[in-house]
C-alpha atoms as a PDB file:
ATOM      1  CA  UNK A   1      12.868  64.890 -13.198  1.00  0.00           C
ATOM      2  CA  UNK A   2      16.386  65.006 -14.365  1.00  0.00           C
ATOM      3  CA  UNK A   3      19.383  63.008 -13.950  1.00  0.00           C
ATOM      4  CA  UNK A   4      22.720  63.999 -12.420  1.00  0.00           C
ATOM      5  CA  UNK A   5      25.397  65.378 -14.607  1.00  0.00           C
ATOM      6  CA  UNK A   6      27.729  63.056 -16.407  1.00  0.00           C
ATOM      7  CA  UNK A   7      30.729  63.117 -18.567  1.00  0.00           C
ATOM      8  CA  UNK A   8      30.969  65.425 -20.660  1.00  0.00           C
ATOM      9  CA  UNK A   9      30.389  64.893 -24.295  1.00  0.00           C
ATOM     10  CA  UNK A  10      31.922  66.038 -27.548  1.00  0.00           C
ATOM     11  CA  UNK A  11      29.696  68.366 -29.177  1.00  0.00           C
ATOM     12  CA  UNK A  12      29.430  69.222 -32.840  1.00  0.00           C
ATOM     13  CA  UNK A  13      30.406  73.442 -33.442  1.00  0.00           C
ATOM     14  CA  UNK A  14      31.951  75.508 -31.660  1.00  0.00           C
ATOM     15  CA  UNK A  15      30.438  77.402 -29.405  1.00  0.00           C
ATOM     16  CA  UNK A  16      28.527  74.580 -27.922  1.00  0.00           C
ATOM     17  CA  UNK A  17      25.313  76.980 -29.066  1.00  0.00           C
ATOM     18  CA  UNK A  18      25.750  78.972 -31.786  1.00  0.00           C
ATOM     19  CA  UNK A  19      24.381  82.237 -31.559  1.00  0.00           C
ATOM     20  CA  UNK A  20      21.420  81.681 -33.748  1.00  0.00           C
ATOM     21  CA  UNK A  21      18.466  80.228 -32.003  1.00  0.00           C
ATOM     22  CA  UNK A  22      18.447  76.700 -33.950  1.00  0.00           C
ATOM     23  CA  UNK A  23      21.527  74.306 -34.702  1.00  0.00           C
ATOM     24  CA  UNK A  24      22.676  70.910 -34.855  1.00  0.00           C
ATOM     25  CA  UNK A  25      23.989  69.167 -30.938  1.00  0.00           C
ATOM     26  CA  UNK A  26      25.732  65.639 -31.118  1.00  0.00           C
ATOM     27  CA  UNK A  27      23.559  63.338 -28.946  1.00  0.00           C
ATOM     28  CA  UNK A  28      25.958  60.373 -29.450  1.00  0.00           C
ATOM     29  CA  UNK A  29      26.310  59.184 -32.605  1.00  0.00           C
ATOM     30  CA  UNK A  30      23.706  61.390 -33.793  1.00  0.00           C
ATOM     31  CA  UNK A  31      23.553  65.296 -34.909  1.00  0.00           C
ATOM     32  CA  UNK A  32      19.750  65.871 -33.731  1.00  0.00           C
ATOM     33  CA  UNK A  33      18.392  69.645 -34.321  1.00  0.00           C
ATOM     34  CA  UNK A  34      17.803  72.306 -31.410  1.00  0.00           C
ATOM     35  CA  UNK A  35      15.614  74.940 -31.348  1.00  0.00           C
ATOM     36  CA  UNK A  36      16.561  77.720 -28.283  1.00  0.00           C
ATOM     37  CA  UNK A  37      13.219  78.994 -27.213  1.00  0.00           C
ATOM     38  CA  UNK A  38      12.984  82.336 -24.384  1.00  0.00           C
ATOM     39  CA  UNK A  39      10.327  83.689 -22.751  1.00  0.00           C
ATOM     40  CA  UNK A  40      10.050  86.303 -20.452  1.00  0.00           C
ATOM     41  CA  UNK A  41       7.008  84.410 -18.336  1.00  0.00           C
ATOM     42  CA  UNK A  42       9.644  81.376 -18.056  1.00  0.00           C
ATOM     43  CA  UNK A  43      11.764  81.518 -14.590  1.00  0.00           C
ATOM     44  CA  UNK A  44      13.728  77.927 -15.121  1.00  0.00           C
ATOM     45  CA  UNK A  45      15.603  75.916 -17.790  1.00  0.00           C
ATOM     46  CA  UNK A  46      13.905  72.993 -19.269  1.00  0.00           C
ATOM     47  CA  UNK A  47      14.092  70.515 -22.102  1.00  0.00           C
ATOM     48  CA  UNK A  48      11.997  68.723 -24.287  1.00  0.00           C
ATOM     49  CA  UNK A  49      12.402  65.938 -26.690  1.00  0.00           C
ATOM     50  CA  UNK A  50      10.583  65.743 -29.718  1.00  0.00           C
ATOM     51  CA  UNK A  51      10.946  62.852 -32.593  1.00  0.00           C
ATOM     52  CA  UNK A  52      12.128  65.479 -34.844  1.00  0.00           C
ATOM     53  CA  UNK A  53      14.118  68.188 -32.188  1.00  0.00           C
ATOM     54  CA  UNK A  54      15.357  69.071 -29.215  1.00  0.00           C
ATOM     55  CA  UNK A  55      13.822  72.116 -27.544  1.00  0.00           C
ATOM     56  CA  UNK A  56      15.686  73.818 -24.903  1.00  0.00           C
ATOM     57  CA  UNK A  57      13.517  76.836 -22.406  1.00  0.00           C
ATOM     58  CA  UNK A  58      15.213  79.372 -21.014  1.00  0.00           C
ATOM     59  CA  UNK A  59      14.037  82.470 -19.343  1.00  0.00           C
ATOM     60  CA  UNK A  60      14.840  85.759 -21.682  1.00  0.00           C
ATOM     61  CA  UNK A  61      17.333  87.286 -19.669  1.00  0.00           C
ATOM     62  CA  UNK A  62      19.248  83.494 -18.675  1.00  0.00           C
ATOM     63  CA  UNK A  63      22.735  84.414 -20.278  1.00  0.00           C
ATOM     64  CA  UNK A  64      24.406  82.104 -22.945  1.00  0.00           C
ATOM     65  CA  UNK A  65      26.711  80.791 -20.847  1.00  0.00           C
ATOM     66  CA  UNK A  66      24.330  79.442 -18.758  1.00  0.00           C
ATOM     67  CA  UNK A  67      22.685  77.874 -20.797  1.00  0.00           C
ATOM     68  CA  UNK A  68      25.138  75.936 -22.639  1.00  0.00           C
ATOM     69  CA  UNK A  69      25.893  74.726 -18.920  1.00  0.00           C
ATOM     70  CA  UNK A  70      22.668  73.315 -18.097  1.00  0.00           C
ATOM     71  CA  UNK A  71      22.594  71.391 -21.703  1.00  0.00           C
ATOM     72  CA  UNK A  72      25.850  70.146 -21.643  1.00  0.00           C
ATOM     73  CA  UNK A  73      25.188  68.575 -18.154  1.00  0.00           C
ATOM     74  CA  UNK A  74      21.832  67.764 -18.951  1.00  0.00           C
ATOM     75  CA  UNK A  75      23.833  65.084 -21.967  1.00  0.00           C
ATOM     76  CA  UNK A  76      22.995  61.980 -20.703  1.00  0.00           C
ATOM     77  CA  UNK A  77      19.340  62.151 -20.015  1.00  0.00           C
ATOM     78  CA  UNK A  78      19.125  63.755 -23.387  1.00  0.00           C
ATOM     79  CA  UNK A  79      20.448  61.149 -25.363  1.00  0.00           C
ATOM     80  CA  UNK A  80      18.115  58.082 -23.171  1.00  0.00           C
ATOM     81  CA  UNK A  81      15.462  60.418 -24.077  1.00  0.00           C
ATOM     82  CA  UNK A  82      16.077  60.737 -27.837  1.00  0.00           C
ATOM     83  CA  UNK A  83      16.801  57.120 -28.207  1.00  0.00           C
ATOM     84  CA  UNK A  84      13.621  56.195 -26.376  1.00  0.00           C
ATOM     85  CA  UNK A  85      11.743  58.381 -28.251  1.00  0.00           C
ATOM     86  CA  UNK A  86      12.635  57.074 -31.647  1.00  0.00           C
ATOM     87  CA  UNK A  87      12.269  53.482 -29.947  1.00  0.00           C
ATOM     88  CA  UNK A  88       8.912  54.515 -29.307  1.00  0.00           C
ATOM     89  CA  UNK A  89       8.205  55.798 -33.148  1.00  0.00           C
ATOM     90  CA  UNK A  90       9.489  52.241 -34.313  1.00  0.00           C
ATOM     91  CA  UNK A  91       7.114  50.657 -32.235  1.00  0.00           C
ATOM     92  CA  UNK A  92       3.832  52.514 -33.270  1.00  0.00           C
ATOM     93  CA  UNK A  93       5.009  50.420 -36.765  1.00  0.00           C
ATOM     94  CA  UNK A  94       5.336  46.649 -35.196  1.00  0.00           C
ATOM     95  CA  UNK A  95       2.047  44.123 -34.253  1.00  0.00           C
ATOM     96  CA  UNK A  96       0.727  45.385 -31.322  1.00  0.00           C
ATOM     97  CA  UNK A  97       1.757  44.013 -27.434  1.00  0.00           C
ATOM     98  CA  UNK A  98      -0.370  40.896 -26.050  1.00  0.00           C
ATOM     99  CA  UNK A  99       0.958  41.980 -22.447  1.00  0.00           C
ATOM    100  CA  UNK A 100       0.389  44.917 -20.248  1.00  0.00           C
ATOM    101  CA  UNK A 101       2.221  46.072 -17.020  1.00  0.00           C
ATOM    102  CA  UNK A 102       0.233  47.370 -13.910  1.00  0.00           C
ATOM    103  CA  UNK A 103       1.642  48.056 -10.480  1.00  0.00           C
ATOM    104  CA  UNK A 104       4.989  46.348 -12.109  1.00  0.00           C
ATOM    105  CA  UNK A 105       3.056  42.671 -12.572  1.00  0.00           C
ATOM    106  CA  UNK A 106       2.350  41.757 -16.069  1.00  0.00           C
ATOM    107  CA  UNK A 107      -1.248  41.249 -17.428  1.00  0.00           C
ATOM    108  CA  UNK A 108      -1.936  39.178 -20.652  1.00  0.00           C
ATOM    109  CA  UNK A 109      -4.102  40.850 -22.966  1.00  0.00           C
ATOM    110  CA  UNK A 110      -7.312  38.378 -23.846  1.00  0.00           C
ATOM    111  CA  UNK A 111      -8.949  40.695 -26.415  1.00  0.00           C
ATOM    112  CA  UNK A 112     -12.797  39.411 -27.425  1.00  0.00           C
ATOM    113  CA  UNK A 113     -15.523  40.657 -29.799  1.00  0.00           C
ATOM    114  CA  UNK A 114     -18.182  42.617 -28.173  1.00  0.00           C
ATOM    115  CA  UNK A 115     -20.890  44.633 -29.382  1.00  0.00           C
ATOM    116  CA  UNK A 116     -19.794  47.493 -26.329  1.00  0.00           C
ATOM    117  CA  UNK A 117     -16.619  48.043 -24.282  1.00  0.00           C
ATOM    118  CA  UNK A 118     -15.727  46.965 -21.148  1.00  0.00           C
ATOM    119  CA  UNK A 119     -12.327  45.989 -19.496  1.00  0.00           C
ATOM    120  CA  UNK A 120     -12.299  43.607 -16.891  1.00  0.00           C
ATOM    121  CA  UNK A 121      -9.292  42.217 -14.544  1.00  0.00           C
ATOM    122  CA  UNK A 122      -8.800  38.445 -14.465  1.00  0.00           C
ATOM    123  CA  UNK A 123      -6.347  37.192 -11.989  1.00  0.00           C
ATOM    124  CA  UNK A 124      -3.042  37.959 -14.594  1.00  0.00           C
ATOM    125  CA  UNK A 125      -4.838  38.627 -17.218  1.00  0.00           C
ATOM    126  CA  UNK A 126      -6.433  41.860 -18.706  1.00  0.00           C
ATOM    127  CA  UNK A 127      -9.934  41.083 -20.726  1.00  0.00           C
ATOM    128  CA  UNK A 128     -10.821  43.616 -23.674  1.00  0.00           C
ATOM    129  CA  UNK A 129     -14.252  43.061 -24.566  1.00  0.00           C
ATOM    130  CA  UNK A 130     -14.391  45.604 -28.072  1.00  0.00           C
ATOM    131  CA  UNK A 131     -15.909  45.877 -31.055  1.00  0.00           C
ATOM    132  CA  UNK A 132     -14.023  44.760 -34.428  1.00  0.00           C
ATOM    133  CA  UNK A 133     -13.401  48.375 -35.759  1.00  0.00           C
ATOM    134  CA  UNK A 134     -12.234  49.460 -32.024  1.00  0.00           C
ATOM    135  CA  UNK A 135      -9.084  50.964 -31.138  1.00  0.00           C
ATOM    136  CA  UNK A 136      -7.477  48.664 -28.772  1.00  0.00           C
ATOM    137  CA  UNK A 137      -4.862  50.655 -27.281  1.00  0.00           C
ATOM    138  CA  UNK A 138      -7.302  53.840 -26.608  1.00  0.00           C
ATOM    139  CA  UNK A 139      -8.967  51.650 -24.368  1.00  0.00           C
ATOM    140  CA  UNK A 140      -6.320  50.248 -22.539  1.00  0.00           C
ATOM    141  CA  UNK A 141      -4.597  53.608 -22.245  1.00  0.00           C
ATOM    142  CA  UNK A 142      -8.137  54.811 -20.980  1.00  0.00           C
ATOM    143  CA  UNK A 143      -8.130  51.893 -18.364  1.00  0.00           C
ATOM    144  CA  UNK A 144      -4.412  52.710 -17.235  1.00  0.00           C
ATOM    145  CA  UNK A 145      -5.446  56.256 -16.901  1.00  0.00           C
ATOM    146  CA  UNK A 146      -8.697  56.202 -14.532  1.00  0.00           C
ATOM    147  CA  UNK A 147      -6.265  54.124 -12.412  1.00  0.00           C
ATOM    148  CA  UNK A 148      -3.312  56.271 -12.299  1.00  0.00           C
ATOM    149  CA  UNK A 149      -5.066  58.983 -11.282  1.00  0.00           C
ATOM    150  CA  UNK A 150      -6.455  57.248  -8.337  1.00  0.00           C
ATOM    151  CA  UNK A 151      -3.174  55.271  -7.502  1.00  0.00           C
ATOM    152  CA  UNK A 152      -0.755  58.465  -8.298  1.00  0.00           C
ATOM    153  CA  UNK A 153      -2.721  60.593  -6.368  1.00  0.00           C
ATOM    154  CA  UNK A 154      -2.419  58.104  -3.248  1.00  0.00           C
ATOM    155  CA  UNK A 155       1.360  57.716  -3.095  1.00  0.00           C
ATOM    156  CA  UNK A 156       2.120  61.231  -3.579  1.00  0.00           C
ATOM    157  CA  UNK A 157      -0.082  62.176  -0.140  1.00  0.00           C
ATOM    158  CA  UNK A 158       1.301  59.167   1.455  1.00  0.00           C
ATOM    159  CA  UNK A 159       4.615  60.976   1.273  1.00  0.00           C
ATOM    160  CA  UNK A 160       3.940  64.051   1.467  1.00  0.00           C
ATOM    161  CA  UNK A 161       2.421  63.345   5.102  1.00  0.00           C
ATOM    162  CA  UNK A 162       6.022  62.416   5.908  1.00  0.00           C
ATOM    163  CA  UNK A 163       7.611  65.331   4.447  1.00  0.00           C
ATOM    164  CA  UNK A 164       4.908  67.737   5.913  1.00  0.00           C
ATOM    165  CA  UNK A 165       4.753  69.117   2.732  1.00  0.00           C
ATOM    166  CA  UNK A 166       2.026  69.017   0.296  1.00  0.00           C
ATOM    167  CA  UNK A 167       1.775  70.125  -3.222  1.00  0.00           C
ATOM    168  CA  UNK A 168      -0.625  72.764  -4.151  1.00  0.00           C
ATOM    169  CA  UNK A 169      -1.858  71.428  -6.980  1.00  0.00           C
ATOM    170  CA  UNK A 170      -1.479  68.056  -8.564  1.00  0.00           C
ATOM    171  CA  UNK A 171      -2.246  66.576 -12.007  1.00  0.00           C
ATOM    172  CA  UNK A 172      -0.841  63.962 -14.414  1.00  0.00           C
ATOM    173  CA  UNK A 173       1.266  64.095 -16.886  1.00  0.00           C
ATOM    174  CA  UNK A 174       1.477  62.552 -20.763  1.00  0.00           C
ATOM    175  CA  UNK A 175       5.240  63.357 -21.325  1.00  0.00           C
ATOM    176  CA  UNK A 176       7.390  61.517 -23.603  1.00  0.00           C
ATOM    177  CA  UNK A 177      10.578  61.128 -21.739  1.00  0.00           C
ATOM    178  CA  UNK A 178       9.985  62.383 -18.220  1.00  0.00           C
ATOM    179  CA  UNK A 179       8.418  60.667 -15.251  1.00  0.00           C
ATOM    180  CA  UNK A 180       7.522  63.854 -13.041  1.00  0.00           C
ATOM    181  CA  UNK A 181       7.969  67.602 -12.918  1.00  0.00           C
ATOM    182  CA  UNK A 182       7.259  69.974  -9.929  1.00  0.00           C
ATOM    183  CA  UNK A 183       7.254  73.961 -10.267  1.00  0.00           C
ATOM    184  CA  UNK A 184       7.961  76.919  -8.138  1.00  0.00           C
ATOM    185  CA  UNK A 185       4.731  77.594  -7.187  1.00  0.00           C
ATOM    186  CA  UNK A 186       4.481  73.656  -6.413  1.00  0.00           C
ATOM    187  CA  UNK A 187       2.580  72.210  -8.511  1.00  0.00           C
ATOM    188  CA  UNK A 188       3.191  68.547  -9.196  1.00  0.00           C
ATOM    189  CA  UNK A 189       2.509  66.145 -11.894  1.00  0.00           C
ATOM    190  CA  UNK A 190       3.109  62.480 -12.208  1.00  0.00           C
ATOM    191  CA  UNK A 191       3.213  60.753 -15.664  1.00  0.00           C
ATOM    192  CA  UNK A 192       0.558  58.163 -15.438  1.00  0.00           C
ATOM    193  CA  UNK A 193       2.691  55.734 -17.137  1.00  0.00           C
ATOM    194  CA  UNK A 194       3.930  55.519 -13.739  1.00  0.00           C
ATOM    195  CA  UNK A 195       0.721  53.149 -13.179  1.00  0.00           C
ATOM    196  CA  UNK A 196       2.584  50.157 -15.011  1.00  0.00           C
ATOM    197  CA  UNK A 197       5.441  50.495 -12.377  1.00  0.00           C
ATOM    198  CA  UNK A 198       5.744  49.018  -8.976  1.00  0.00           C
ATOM    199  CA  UNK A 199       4.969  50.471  -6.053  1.00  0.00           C
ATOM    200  CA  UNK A 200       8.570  51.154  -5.168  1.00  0.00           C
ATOM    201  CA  UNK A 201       9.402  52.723  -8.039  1.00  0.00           C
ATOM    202  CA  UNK A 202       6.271  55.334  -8.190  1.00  0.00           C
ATOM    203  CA  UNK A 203       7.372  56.208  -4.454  1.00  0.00           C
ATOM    204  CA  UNK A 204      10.839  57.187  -5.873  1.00  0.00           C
ATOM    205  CA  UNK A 205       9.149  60.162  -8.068  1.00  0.00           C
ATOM    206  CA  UNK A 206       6.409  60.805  -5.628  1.00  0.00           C
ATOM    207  CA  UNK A 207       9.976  61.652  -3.387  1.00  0.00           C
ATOM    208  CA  UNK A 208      11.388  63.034  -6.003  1.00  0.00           C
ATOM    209  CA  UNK A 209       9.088  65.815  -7.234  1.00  0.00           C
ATOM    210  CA  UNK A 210       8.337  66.480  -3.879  1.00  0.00           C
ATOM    211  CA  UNK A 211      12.108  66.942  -2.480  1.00  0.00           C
ATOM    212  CA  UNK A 212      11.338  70.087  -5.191  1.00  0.00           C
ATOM    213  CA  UNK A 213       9.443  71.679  -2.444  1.00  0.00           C
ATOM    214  CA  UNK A 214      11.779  72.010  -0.084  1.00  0.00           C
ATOM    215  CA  UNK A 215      14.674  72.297  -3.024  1.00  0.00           C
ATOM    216  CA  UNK A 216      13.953  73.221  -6.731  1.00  0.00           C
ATOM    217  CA  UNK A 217      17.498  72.032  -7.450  1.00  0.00           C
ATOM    218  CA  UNK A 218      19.714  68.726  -7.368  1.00  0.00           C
ATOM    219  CA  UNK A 219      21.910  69.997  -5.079  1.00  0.00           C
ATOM    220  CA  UNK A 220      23.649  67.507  -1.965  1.00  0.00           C
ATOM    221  CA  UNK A 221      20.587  69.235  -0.280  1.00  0.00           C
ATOM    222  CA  UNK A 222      18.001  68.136  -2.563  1.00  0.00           C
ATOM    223  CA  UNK A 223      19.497  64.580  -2.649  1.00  0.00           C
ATOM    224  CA  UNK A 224      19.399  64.412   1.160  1.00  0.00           C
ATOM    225  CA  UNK A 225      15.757  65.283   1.374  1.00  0.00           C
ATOM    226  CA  UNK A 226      15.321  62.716  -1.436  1.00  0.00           C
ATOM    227  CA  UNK A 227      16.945  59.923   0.744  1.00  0.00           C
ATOM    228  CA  UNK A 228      15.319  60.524   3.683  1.00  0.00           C
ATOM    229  CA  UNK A 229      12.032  59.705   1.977  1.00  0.00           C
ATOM    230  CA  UNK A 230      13.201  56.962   0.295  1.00  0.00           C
ATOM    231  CA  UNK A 231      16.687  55.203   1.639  1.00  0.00           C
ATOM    232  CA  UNK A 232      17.087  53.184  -1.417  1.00  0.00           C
ATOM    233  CA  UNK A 233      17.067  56.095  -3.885  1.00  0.00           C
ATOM    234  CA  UNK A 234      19.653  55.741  -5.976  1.00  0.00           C
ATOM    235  CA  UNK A 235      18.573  51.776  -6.512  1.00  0.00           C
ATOM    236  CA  UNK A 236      14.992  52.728  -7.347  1.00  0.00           C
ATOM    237  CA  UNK A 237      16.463  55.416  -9.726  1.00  0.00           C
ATOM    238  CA  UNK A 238      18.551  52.880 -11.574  1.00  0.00           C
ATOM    239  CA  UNK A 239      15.688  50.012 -11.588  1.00  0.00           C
ATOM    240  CA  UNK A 240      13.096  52.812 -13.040  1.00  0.00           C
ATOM    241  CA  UNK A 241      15.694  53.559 -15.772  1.00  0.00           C
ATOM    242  CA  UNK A 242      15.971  49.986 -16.867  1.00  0.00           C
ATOM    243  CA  UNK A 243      12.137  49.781 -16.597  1.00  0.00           C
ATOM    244  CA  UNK A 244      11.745  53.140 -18.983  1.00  0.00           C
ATOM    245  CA  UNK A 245      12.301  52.087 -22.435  1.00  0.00           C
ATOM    246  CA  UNK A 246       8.778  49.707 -21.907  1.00  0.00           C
ATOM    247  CA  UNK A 247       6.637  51.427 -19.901  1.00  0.00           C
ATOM    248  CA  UNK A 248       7.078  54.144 -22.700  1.00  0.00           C
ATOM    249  CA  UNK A 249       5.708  52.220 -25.263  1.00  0.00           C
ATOM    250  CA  UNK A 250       2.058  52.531 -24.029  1.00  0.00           C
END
């Protein structure tokens, strides 16, 4: 899922892309390394934020032009994505959370000794029963997943029944910076971070990935197809974009 194009920034270099297939972009205040990666099997541009790069996919024959296009509208969403990313690096280093979202309510986190593991829901709280050498957050992640895939799964064919449209394949995703992706051949995957979010907000990917079926674009098109399976759009966009930077950090 990507955002819509901005303003545009002030790039480091000229051209925006030198020629070589690795350089230096200006992502704010901060030069962060590119590598240009083409393959022939590729058919659309993508990008993909690393803690140490930016990578940027292009089909072999896409010409430069094009390219620097699609990155220098794709600014925006690459700098939330860097900066969240780093946020997230930071926060590996810090004490660990004593509260979880699910379905956008927040759990407390009531860890206790145990000789075997076992997760249990308790009104607002989450209880981790673990052993003393455990890892915590594997098991919570592992909790968060089983239900994703479950919950995910449900939304996305709740919608798709009103867009009489169905993916032909579904599975979720562990990206770092993006909620949902859908491909040509219409396959869709939801991040199951997604799982922490409210319902509202999961139905705004579910809509988005699959407004890609009718529209692998965000064209006016795309957007109206978008809106027409979820009115408030643009809202839920800009509440799941406040939401980001801590439902990342799981």
């Amino acid at each position: 899922m990507r955002s819509r194009p901005g303003s545009k920034p002030k790039w480091r270099g000229c051209p925006l892309l030198p020629h070589a297939n690795s350089g230096v972009l200006q992502l704010g205040d901060t030069a962060v390394p590119y590598q240009l990666r083409r393959s022939r099997r590729r058919r659309t541009l993508g990008l993909t934020v690393t803690a140490s790069e930016v990578r940027i996919h292009a089909p072999s024959w896409t010409p430069r032009s094009e390219i620097e296009n699609y990155v220098l509208q794709q600014h925006d969403w690459l700098h939330r994505a860097w900066v969240r990313m780093h946020a997230q690096v930071r926060k590996a280093t810090t004490e660990p959370a004593n509260e979880l979202h699910y379905m956008g309510r927040r759990l407390r986190l009531d860890i206790r000794s145990s000789l075997f593991h076992e997760i249990r829901r308790h009104g607002h709280s989450l209880r981790i029963y673990a052993p003393l050498d455990a890892d915590v957050n594997e098991l919570i992640r592992a909790w968060l997943l089983v239900r994703a895939e479950r919950l995910l799964a449900w939304r996305l064919a709740r919608i798709a029944r009103r867009l009489g449209r169905a993916p032909s394949r579904f599975a979720l995703s562990n990206a770092q910076t993006q909620w949902g992706s859908c491909t040509r051949r219409g396959h869709i995957r939801l991040n199951w971070r997604l799982v922490q979010a409210p319902l509202a907000l999961i139905d705004y990917v579910a809509a988005h990935e699959l407004a890609h079926l009718v529209h692998l674009d965000h064209s006016p098109r795309f957007w109206a197809v978008v809106s027409g399976l979820c009115p408030d759009a643009l809202a839920r966009r800009t509440a799941l974009r406040k939401m980001s930077d801590s439902l990342f950090q799981v």
